[in-house]
Every structure is written in structure tokens, then in C-alpha cells.
Protein backbone atom coordinates (compact mmCIF):
# COMPACT_ATOMS: atom_id res chain seq x y z
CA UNK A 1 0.00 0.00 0.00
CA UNK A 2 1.66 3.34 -0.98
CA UNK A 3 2.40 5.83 1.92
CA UNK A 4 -0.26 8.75 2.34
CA UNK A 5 1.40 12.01 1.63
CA UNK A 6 -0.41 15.33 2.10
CA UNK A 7 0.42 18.69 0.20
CA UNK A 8 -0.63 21.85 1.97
CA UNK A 9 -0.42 25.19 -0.80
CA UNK A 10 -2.74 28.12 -1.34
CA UNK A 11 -1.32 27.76 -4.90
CA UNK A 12 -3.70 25.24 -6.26
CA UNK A 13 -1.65 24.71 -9.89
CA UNK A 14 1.21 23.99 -7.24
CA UNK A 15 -1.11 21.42 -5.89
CA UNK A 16 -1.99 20.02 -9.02
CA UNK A 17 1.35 19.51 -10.24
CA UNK A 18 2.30 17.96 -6.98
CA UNK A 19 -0.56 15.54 -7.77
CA UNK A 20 0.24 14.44 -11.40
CA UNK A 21 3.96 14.64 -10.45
CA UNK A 22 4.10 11.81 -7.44
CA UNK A 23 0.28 10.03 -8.46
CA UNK A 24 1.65 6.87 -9.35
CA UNK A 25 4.61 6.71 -5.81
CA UNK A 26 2.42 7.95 -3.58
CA UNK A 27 -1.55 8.29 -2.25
CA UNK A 28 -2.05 11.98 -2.54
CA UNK A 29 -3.64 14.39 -0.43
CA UNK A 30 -4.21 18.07 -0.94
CA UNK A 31 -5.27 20.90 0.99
CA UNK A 32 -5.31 25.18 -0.15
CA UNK A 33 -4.34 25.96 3.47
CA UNK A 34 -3.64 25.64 6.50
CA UNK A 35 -7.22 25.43 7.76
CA UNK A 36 -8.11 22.56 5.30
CA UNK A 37 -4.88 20.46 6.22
CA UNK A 38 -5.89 20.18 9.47
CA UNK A 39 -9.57 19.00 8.85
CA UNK A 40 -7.91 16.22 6.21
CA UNK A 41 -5.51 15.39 8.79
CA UNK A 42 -8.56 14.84 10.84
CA UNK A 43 -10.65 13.06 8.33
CA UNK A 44 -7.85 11.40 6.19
CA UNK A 45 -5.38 10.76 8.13
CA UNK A 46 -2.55 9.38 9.51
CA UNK A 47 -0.30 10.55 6.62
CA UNK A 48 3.12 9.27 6.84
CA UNK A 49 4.65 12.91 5.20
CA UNK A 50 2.93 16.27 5.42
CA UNK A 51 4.59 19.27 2.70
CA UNK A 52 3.52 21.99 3.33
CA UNK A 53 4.22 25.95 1.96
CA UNK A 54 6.07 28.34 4.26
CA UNK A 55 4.17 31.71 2.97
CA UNK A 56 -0.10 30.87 2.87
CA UNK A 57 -2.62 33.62 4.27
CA UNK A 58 -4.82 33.17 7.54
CA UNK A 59 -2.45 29.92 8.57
CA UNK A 60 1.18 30.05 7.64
CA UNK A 61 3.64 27.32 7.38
CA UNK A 62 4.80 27.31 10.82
CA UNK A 63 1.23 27.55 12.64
CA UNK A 64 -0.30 25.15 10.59
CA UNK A 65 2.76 22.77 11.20
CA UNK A 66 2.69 23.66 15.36
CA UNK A 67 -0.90 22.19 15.19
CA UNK A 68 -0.42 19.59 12.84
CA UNK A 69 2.25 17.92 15.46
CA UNK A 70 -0.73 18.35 18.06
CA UNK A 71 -2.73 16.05 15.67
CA UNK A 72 -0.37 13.53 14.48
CA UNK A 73 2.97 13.67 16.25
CA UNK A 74 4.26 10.74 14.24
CA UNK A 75 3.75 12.35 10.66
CA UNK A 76 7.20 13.84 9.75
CA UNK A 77 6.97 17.36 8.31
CA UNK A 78 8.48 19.07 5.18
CA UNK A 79 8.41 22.79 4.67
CA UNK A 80 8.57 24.44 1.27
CA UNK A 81 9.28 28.16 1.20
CA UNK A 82 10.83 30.57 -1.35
CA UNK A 83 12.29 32.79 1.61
CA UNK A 84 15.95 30.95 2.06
CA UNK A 85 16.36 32.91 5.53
CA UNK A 86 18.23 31.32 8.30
CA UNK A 87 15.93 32.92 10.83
CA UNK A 88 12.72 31.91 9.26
CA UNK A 89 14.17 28.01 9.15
CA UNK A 90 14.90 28.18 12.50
CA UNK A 91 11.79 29.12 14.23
CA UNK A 92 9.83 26.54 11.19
CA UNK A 93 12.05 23.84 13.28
CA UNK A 94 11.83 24.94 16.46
CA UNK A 95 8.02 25.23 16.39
CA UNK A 96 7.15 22.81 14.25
CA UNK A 97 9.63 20.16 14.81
CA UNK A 98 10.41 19.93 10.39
CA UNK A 99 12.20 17.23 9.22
CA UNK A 100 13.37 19.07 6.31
CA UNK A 101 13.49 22.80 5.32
CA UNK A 102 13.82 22.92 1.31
CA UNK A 103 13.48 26.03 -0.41
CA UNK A 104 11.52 27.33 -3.86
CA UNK A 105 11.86 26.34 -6.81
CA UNK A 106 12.97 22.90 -5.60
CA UNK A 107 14.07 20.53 -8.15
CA UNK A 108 11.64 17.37 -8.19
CA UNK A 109 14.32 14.48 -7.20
CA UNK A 110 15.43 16.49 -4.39
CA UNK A 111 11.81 16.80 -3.43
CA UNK A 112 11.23 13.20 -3.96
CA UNK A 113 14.32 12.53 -2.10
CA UNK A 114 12.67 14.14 0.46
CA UNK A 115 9.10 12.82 0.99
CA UNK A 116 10.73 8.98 0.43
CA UNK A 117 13.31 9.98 3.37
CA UNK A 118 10.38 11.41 5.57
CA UNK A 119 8.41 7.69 4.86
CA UNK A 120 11.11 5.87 5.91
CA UNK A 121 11.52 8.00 9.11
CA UNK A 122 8.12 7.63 9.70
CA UNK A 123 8.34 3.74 9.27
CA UNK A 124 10.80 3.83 11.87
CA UNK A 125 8.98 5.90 14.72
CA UNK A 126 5.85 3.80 13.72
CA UNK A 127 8.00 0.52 14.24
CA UNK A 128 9.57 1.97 17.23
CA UNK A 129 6.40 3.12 18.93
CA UNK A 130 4.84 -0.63 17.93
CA UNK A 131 7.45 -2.27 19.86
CA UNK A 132 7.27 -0.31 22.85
CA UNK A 133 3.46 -0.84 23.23
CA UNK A 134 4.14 -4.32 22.80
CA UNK A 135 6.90 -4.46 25.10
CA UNK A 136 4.88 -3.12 27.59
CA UNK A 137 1.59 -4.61 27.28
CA UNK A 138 3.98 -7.90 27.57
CA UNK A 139 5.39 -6.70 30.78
CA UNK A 140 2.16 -6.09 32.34
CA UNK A 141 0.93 -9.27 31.46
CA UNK A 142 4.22 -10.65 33.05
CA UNK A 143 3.47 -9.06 36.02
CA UNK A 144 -0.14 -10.05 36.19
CA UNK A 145 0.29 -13.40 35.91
CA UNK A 146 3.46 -13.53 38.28
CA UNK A 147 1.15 -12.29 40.91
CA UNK A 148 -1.59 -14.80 40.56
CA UNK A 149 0.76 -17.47 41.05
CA UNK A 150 2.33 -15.86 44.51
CA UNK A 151 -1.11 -14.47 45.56
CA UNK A 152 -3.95 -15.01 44.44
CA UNK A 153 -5.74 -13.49 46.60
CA UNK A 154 -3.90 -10.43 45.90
CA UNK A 155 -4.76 -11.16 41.97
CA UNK A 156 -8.75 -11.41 42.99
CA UNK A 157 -8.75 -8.14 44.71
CA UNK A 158 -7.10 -6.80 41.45
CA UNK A 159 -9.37 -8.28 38.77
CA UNK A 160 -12.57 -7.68 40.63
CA UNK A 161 -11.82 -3.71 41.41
CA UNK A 162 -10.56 -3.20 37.53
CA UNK A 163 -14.33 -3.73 36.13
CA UNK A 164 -15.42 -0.47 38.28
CA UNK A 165 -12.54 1.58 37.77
CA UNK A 166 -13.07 1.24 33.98
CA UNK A 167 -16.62 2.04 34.55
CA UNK A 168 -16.09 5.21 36.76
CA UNK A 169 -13.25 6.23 34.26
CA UNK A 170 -15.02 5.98 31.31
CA UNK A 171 -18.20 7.97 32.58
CA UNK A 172 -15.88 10.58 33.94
CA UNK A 173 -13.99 10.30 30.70
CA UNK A 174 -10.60 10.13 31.59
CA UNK A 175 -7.79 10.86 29.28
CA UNK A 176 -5.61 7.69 28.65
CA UNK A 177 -8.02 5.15 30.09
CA UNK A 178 -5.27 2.33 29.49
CA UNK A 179 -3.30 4.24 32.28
CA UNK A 180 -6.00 3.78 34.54
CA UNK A 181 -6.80 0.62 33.61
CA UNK A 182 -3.43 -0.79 34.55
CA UNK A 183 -3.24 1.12 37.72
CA UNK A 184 -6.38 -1.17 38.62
CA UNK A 185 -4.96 -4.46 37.74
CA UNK A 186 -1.34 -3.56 39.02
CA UNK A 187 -2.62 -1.96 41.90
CA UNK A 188 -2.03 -5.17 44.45
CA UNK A 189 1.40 -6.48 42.68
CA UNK A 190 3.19 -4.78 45.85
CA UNK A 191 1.09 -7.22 47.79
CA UNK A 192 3.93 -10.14 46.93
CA UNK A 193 5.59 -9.08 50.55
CA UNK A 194 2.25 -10.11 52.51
CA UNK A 195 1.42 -13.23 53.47
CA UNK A 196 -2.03 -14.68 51.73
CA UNK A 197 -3.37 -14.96 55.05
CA UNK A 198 -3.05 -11.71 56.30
CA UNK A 199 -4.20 -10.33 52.99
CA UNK A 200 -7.66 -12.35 53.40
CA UNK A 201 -7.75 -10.82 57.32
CA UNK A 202 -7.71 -7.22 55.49
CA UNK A 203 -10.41 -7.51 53.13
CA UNK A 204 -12.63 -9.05 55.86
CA UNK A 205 -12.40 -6.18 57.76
CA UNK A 206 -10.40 -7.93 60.40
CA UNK A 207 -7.47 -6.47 61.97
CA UNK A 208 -3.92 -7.19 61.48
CA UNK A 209 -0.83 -7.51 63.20
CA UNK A 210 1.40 -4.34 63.99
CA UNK A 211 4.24 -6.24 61.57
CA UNK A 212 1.07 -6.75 59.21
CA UNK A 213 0.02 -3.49 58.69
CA UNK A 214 3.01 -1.95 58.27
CA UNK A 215 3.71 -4.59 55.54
CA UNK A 216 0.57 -3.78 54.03
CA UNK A 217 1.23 0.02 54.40
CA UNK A 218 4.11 -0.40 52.39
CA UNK A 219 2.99 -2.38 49.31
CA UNK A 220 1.38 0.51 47.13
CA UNK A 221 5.43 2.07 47.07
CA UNK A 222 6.86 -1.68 46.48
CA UNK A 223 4.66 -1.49 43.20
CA UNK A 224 5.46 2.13 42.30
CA UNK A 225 8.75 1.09 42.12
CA UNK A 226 8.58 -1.99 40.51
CA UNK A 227 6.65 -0.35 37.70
CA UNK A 228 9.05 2.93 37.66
CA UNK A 229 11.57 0.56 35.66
CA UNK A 230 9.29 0.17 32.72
CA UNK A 231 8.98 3.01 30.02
CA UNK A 232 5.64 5.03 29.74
CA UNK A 233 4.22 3.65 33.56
CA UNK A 234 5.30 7.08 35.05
CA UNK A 235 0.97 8.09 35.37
CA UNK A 236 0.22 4.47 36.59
CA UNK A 237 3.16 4.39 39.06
CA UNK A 238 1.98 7.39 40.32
CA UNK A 239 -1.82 6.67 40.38
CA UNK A 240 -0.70 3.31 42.32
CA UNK A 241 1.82 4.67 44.97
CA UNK A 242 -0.91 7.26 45.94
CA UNK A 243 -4.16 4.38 46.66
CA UNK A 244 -3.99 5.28 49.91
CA UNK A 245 -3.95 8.30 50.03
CA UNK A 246 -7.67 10.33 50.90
CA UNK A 247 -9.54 13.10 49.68
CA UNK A 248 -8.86 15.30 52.56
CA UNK A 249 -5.18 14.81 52.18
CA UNK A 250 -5.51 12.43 55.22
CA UNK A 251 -3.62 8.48 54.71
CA UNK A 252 -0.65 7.54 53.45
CA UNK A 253 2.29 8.71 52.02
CA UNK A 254 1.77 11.56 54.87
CA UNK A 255 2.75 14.46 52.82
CA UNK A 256 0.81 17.78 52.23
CA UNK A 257 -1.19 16.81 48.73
CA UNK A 258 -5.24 16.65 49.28
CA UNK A 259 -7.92 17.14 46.82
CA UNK A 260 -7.35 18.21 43.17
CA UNK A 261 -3.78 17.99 43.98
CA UNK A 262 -4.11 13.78 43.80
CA UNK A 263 -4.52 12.48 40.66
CA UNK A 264 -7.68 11.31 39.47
CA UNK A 265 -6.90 7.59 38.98
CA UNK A 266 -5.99 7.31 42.72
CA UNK A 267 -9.26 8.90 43.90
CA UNK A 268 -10.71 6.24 41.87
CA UNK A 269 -8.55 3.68 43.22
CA UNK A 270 -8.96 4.74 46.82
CA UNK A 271 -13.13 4.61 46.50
CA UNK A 272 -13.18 1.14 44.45
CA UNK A 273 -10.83 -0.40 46.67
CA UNK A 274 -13.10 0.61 50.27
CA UNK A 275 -15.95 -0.51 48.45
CA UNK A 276 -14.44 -4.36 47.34
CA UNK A 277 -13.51 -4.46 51.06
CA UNK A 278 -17.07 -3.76 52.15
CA UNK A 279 -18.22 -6.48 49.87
CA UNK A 280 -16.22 -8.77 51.21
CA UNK A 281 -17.23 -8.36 54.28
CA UNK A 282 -20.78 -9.49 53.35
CA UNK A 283 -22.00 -6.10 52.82
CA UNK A 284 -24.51 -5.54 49.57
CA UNK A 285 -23.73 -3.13 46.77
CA UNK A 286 -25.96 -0.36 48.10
CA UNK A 287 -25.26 -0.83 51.48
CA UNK A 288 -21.54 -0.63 50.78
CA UNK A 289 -22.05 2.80 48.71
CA UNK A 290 -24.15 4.61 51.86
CA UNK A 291 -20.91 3.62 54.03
CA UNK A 292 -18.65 5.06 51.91
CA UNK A 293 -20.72 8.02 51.11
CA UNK A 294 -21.30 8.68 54.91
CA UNK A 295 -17.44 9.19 55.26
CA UNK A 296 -17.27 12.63 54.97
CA UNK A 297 -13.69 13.94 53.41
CA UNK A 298 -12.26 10.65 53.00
CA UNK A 299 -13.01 10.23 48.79
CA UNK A 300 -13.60 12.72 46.23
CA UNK A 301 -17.68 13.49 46.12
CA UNK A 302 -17.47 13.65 42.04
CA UNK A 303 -15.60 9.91 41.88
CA UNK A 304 -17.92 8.78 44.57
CA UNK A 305 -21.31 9.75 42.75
CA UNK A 306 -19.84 8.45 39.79
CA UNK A 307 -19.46 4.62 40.89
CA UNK A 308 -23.19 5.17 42.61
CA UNK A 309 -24.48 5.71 39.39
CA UNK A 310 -22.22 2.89 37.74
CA UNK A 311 -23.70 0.69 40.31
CA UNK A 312 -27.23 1.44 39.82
CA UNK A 313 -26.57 0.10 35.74
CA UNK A 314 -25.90 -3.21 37.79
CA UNK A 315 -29.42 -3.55 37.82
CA UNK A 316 -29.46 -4.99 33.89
CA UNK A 317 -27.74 -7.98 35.21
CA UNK A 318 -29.39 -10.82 36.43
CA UNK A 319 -28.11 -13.84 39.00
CA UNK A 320 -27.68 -17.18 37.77
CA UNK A 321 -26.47 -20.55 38.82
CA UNK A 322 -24.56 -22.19 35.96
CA UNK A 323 -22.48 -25.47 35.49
CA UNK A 324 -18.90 -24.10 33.87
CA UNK A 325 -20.04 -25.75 30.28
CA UNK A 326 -23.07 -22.85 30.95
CA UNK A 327 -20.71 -20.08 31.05
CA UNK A 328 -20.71 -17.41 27.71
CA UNK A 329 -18.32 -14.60 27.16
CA UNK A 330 -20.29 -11.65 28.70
CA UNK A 331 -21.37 -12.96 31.75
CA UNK A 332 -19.19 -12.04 35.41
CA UNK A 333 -18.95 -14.06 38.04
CA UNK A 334 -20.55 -12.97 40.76
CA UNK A 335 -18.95 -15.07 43.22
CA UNK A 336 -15.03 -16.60 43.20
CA UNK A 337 -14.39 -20.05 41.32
CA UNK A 338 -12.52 -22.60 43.38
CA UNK A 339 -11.56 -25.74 42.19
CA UNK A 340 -12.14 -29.42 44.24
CA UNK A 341 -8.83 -28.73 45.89
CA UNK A 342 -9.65 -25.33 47.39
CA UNK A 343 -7.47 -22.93 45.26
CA UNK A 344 -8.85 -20.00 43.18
CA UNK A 345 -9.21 -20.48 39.86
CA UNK A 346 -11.22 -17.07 39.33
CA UNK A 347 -12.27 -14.30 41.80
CA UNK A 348 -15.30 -13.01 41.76
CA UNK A 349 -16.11 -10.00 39.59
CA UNK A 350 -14.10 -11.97 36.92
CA UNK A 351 -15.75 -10.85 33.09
CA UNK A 352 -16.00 -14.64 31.93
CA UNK A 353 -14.24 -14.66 28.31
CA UNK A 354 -12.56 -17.50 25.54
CA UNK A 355 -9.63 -17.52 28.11
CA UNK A 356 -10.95 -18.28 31.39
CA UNK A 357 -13.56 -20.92 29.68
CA UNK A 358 -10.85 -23.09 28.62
CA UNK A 359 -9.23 -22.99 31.87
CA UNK A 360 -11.99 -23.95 33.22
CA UNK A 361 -12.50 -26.95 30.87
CA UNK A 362 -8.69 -27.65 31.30
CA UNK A 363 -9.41 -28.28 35.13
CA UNK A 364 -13.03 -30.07 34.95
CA UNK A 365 -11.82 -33.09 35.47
CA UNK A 366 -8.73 -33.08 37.37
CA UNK A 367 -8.64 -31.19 40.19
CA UNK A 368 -12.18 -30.38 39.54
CA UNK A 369 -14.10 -27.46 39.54
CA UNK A 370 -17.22 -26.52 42.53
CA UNK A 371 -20.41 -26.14 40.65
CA UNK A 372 -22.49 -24.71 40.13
CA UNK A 373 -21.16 -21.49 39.37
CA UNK A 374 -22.90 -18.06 40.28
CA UNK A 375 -22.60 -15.36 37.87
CA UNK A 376 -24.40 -12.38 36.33
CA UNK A 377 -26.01 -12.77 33.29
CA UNK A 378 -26.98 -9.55 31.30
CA UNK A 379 -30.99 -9.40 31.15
CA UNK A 380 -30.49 -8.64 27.52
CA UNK A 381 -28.71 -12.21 26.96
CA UNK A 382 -31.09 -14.25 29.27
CA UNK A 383 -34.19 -13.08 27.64
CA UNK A 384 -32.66 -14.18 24.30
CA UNK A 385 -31.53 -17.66 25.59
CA UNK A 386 -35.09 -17.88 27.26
């Protein structure tokens, strides 16, 4: 597939000869302006080159390009202009970050030269970027895993809590919901310095030793600094080192930040987190939100009302009993999955999906698996299997 290369000129024979010149190398875009290239950026793009002219009215060269890197960082930028000063080239780099300055007229294999140069730069901050996500969605996964072998208790906590901080982030639409995301399912990996047993104490409600709780007090840090070593996890460090930390600037780490000054994905954290404990303690869903709301300073009021509305959607899920052969992707379990032999093979809160059913068949017949199997069906899916 040819790379997408866009010409921005408010000399429209300019942009026509750009079209019949590189046609057949390249799929062409064109734009008379500044303006325009951004709304085919928007509608068109990802281009891999942008050339654009220095000297257009309403948006010159240098705006247009200052936006354009807003847009779509990755493109690499070209700038045409028929004004050779060093000044002018200067501030076009500096603002615009241009991978090459050529100036007018500009002979058509230097050009070329050019725009083929800019794809293959492009190519390589695509590739680079690729393997980077990769790396680290690996890494996570690492991590994730690692910690349901050591404790999976510790894992539970984590998988149940992630399904409402997705659902409070999303309907207070916060930026980079991947960050937030894994800041839920990381959020216990510090837990690999406390014993399973004392972990199961704490989300009873039950209290814990004096060596116990400062153990435990320590374990969102262990995590921020595990994660500090991997490239891009600065937020989600952050977000995790700061779970205990309250509204009112109360909690730990014991240092002056309260409020606004916390980021959002910990206030989340913090609220989700007080309100698995309250379930496990045999408290309902409702019940559990008018404890948390009658806690006055401890969570942020906008996070709180959001998971109180995120709970009442609950209500278009109904409660089943299921053998695991029963079990479709959709459903969540509303109560762990142990197998004969009294490990977990899924906590509760678990979104049942391809994965976890053939696991489940895996262990059907040796250990075994305790059925049936309670989970939440959505209405919408029950009255079509009815």
C-alpha cells in the first residue's frame, strides 16, 4: 500500500502539479491551506509525510505545522518556502519540529528525495512506537500473571476492582483510560511481601498484626517502584503509589497533597478499593455505597457519585447458577471459582471470556471445579436464551 502524503499550498496549480507529479509513488492528499490540512488530517489521516508551503494567508507554514504535530505527532513534516532565511528556518524547526526545510523552486528528485526519506523515518517511529506498546503490554501481562501465582488473593482483589474503575473512568472520561486501567490491575502487585493470610484478614475487615500493617502500608510504594523501571508507567506508578492516600489529604504517604492535587486515577482507586472491602465483608452493593458516602472527606464526592451511578446500571444484570459448560463470554462471576482442591481459579467480579472458559475446561476433570457457578447474566442475553 503506498504511503499517504499530504500537500498543503494556497497555490492550487502547485497542488496540481504535486498531484500528477508523485500520483503513481504515492496516495495523494491536498489541501489550499492551513485550515483545510488540518480537517484532512482529521478526516484522512494518519499521513506518513505532510509538505507543506512556508508563505499561505490566515495559517502560515509554521502555525499550521505547530498544530499539525498536536494532531499527528508521528507524521514527519516538510516545509517548502521561497524565503531561504536562516531565521525563518529556525523558528519553522523549532516550532514545528520539520524534518526538512527545502526552499523554492525545488528541483523534483530532491523533493522526492525528500518525501521517500520522511516515509522511511516515519516507518521507523511507527516501528519503534509498535514495539514499545508491545513491550509493555507484555510486561504487564508478566506481572499479572506472576502475581496470581504468589497471591492469588492479591490477583482477585485486582481483577474484581478493575471492572469499576473502567466504569467510573469511562463515565468521567478520563484521558488515557489504558493508564487507569493498569493502575487497577497492578494496583495489588506490591502485595507479593504479605502473606495470603493476612491479605484475606484485610479484606474481611479484620485487623492485622502491627508487623502486618506496616507490611501492608508499604505495598502501594513496592509497586510504584517496581513499575518505575518500565517506560511510559510514570501516570500508573503514580496513580498506584498514591491508593492510599484520601480526599482530605488524610492516609498515606503523609505528605501535604489533598484534593485536586491527587490524581484522578488514585481517587478512583482509593473509592473502588473501600468498596471491594465492604463487599467482602458481606456487605450488599448499596449498602456498601451509603458507608462510603457517609465518610465525609475521606473520597472525592465527584468519583464517589460516579461509581453510585455505575452501580445502579448493575441492575441490567441478572443472578444465575450455571455449570462451567453454561458459562458465555459476557457474563461475570458474581462469586469466586474454586476448584475441588480449594485454590482459586477465578475471583469473583471476573468478566468470563474465551480464556478463562478453557481454563476452566482444562481443570473439569482433574482437580475439579465446585459447581455450580454463580454469575451475572446480562438481562439482555437471558431473555434471548429464554
Amino acid at each position: 500500500m503506498p504511503a499517504k502524503i499530504l500537500f498543503v499550498d494556497d497555490d492550487v496549480n502547485i497542488l496540481d502539479g504535486f498531484r500528477r507529479q508523485f500520483r503513481k509513488t504515492f496516495a495523494i492528499s491536498t489541501a489550499p491551506g492551513g485550515k483545510e490540512g488540518l480537517e484532512v488530517i482529521e478526516r484522512e489521516g494518519p499521513f506518513s509525510v505532510i509538505v507543506s508551503d512556508l508563505r499561505m494567508p490566515g495559517m502560515d507554514g509554521i502555525n499550521f505545522f505547530s498544530r499539525a504535530r498536536e494532531a499527528a505527532p508521528e507524521t514527519v513534516r516538510i516545509l517548502l518556502t521561497g524565503y531561504a532565511d536562516m531565521e525563518t528556518a529556525i523558528e519553522a524547526i523549532n516550532q514545528g519540529n520539520i524534518f526538512r526545510f527545502l526552499t523554492k523552486p525545488c528541483k523534483l528528485e530532491d523533493l522526492l528525495k525528500a518525501i521517500s526519506d520522511g516515509v522511511k523515518q516515519y516507518g521507523l517511529v511507527v516501528a519503534e512506537r509498535e514495539l514499545l506498546e508491545n513491550t509493555l503490554r507484555g510486561s504487564i501481562k508478566v506481572l499479572s500473571e506472576i502475581l496470581q501465582l504468589i497471591n492469588p488473593e492479591a490477583f482477585g482483589r485486582a481483577s474484581r476492582i478493575r471492572h469499576y474503575v473502567r466504569a467510573v473512568g469511562k463515565r468521567l472520561r478520563v484521558d488515557n483510560l489504558w493508564q487507569l486501567d493498569t493502575a487497577a490491575s497492578l494496583s495489588q502487585i506490591g502485595c507479593v511481601i504479605l502473606p495470603q493470610d493476612a491479605l484475606r484478614k484485610l479484606y474481611l475487615g479484620q485487623e492485622l498484626t502491627g508487623e502486618e500493617a506496616q507490611i501492608f502500608s508499604m505495598h502501594p510504594f513496592v509497586a510504584s517502584d517496581l513499575l518505575a523501571n518500565i517506560p511510559r508507567m510514570e501516570v500508573v506508578s503514580a496513580i498506584i503509589s498514591l491508593q492510599q492516600k484520601n480526599f482530605d489529604g488524610s492516609g498515606i504517604p503523609g505528605d501535604p497533597r489533598k484534593g485536586e492535587e491527587v490524581p484522578l486515577g488514585a481517587r478512583i482507586l482509593r473509592i473502588v478499593l473501600d468498596f471491594d472491602t465492604l463487599l467482602a465483608q458481606e456487605q450488599d452493593k448499596f449498602g456498601s455505597m451509603e458507608i462510603l458516602m457517609a465518610r465525609p472527606g475521606l473520597y472525592d464526592p465527584v468519583a464517589l457519585k460516579a461509581l453510585a451511578e455505575v452501580i445502579k446500571t448493575e441492575e441490567s444484570f441478572t443472578k444465575a447458577s450455571l455449570p462451567a459448560s453454561g458459562l458465555r463470554d459476557g457474563m461475570v462471576l458474581f462469586e469466586d471459582v474454586n476448584l475441588l482442591d480449594g485454590r482459586l481459579l477465578a475471583p469473583r467480579g471476573y468478566k468470563i471470556n474465551r480464556s478463562l472458559r478453557e481454563r476452566l475446561r482444562s481443570f473439569s476433570e482433574n482437580p475439579g471445579i465446585k459447581e455450580p457457578i454463580a454469575v451475572l447474566v446480562p438481562k439482555d442475553s437471558a431473555e434471548t436464551s429464554g
